[in-house]
N, C-alpha and C. Protein backbone atom coordinates (compact mmCIF):
# COMPACT_ATOMS: atom_id res chain seq x y z
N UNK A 1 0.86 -1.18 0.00
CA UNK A 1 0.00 0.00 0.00
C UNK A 1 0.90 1.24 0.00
N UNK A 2 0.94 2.28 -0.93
CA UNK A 2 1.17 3.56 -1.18
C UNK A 2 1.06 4.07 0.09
N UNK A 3 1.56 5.62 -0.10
CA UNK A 3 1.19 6.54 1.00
C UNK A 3 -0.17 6.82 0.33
N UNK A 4 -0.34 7.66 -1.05
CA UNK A 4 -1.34 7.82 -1.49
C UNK A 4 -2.64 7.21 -1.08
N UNK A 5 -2.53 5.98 -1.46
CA UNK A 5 -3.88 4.50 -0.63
C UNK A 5 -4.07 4.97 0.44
N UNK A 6 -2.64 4.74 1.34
CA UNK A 6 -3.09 5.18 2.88
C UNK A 6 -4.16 6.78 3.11
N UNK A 7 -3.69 7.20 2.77
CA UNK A 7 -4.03 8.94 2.66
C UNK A 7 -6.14 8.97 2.66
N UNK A 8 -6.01 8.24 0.97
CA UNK A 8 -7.50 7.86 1.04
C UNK A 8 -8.12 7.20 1.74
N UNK A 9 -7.90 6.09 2.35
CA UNK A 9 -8.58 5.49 3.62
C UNK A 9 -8.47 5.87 5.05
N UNK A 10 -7.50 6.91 5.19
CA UNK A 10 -7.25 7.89 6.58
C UNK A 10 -8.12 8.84 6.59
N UNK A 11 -8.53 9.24 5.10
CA UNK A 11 -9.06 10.86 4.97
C UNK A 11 -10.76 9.64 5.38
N UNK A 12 -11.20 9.01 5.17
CA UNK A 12 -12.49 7.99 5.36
C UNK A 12 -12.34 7.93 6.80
N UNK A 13 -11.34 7.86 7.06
CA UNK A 13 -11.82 7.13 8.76
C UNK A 13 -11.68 8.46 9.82
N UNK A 14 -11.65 9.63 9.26
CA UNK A 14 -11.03 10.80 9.81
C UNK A 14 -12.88 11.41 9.32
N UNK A 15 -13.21 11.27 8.34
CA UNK A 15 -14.54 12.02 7.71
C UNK A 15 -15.40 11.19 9.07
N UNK A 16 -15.48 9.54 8.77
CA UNK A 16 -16.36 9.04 9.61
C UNK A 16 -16.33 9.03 11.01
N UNK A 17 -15.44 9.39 11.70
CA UNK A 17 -15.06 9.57 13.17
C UNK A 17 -15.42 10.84 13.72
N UNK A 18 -15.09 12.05 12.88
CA UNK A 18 -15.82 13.11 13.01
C UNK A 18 -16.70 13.39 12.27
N UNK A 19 -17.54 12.63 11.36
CA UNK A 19 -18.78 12.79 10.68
C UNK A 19 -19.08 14.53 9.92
N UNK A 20 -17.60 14.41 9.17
CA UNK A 20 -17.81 15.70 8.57
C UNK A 20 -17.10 15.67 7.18
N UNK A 21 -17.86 15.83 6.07
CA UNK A 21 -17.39 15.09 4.79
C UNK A 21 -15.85 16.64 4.12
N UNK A 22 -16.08 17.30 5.14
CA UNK A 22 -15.20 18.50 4.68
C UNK A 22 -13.38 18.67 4.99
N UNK A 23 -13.12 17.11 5.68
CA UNK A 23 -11.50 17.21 6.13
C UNK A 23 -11.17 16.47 5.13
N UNK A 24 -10.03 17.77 5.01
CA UNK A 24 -8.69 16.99 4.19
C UNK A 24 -7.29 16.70 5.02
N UNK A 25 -6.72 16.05 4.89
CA UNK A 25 -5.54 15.89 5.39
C UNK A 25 -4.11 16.21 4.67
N UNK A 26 -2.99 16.67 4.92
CA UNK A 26 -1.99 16.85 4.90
C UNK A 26 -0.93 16.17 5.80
N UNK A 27 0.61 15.76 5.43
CA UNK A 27 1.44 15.91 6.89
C UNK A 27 1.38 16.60 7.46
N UNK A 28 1.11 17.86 7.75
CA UNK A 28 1.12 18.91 8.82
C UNK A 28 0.02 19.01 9.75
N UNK A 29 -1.26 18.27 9.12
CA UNK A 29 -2.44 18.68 9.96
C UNK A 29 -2.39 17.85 11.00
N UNK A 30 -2.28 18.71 12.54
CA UNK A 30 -2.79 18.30 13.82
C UNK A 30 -3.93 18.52 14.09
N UNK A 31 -4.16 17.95 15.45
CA UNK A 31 -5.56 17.80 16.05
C UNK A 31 -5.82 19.78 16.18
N UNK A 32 -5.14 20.19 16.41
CA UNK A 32 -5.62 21.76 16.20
C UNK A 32 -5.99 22.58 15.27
N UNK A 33 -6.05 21.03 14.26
CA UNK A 33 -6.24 22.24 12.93
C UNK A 33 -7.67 21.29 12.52
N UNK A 34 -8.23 20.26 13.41
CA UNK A 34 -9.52 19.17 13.21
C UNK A 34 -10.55 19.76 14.36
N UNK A 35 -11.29 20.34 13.70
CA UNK A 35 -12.12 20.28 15.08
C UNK A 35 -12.97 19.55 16.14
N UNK A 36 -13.29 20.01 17.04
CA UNK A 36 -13.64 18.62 17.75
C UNK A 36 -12.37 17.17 18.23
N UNK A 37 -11.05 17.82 17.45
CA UNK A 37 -10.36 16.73 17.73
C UNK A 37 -9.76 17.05 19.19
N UNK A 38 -9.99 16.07 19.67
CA UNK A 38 -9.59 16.49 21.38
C UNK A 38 -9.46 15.11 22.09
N UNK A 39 -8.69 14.56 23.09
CA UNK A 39 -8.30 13.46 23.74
C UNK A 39 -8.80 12.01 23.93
N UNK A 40 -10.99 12.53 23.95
CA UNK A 40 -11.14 11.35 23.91
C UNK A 40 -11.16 10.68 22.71
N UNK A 41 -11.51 12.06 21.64
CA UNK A 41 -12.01 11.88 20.17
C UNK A 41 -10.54 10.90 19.32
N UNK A 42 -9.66 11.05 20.46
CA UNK A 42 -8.21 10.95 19.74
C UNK A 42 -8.30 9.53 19.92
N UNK A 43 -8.63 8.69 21.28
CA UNK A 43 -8.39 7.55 21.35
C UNK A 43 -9.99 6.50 20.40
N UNK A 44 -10.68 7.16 20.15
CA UNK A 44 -11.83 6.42 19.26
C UNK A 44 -11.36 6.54 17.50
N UNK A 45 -10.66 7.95 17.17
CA UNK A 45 -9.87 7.48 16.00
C UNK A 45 -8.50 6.45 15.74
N UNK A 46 -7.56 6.36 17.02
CA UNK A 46 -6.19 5.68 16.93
C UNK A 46 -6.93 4.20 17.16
N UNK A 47 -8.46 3.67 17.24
CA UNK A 47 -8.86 2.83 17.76
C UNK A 47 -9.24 2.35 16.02
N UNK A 48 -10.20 3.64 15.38
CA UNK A 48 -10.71 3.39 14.18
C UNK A 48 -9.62 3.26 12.95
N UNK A 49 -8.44 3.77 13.00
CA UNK A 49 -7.30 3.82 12.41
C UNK A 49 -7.07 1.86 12.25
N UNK A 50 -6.55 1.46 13.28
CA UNK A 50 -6.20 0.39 13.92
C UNK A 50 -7.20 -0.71 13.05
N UNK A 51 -8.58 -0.50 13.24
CA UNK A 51 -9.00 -1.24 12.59
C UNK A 51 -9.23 -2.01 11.04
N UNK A 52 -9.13 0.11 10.60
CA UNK A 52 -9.21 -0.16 9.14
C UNK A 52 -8.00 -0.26 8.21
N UNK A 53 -6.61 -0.05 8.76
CA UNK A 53 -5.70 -1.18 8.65
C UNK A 53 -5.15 -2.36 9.04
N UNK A 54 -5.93 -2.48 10.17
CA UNK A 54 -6.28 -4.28 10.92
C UNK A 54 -4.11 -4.15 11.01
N UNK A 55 -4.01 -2.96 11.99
CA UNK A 55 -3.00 -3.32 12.94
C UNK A 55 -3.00 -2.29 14.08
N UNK A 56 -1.81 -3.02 14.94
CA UNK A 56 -1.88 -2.22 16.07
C UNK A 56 -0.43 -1.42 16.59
N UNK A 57 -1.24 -0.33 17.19
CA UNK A 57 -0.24 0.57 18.08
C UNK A 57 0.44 0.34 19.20
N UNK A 58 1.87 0.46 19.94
CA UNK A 58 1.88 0.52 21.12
C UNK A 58 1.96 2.14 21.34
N UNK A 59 1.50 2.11 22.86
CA UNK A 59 1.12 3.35 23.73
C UNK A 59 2.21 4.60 22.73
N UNK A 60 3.67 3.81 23.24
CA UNK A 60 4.90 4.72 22.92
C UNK A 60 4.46 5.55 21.38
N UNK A 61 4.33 4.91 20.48
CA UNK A 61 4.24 5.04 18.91
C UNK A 61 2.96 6.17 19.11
N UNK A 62 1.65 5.97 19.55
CA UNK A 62 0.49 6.47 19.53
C UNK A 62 1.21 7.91 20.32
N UNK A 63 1.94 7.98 21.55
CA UNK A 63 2.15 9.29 22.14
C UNK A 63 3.30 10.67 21.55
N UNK A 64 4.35 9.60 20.73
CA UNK A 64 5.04 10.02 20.30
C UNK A 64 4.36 11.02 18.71
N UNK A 65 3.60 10.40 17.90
CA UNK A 65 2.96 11.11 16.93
C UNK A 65 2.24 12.59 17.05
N UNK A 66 2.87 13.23 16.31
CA UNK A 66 2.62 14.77 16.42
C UNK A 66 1.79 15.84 15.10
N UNK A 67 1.72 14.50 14.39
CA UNK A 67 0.93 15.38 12.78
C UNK A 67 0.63 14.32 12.27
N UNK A 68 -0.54 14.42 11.30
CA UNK A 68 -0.75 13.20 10.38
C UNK A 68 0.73 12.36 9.60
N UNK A 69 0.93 13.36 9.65
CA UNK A 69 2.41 12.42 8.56
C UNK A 69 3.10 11.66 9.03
N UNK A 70 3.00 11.66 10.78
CA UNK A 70 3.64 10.96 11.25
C UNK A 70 2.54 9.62 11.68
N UNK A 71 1.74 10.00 11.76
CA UNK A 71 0.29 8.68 11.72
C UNK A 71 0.89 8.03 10.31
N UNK A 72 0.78 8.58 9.20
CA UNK A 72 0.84 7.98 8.14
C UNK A 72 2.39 7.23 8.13
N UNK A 73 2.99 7.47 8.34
CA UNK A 73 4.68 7.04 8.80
C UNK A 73 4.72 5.54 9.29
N UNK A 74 3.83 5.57 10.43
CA UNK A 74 3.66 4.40 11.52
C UNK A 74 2.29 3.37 10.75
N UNK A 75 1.86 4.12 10.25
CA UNK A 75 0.50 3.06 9.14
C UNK A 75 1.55 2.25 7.99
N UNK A 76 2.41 3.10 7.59
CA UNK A 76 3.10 2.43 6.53
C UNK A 76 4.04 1.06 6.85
N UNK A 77 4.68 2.11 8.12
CA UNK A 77 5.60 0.92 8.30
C UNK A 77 4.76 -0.46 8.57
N UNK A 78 3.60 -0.85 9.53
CA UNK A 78 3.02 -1.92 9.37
C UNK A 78 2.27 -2.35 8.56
N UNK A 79 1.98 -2.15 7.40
CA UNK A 79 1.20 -2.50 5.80
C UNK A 79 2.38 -3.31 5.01
């Protein structure tokens, strides 16, 4: 799987988690630039992430991530 691939099925699970067909994603975009994105919202997406590439995070990896690009970084490496 591409970054590209990834990108499109992140920007899906990012629309459906916050139920708003209007986010786009970039590497740069943080939770400050998503609205509504906030701590608990964070652990029901790193949950929905997880699923819809059917792998998993440890704590470290999930705390350490600071922008999508780096979500997308850690999606790649396990695909």
């Amino acid at each position: 799987m591409n970054r590209s691939e990834i990108y499109e099925k992140l920007t899906e699970v990012f629309r459906d988690v916050f139920d708003r067909d209007d986010i786009t994603l970039s590497d740069e975009t943080t939770a400050a630039d998503v609205e509504g994105w906030d701590s608990l919202i964070h652990i029901t997406l790193m949950d929905a992430v997880e699923e819809e590439f059917d792998i998993r995070f440890d704590m470290k990896t999930v705390v350490r991530m600071k922008n999508v690009g780096e979500l997308v970084n850690a999606i790649e490496a396990q695909v």
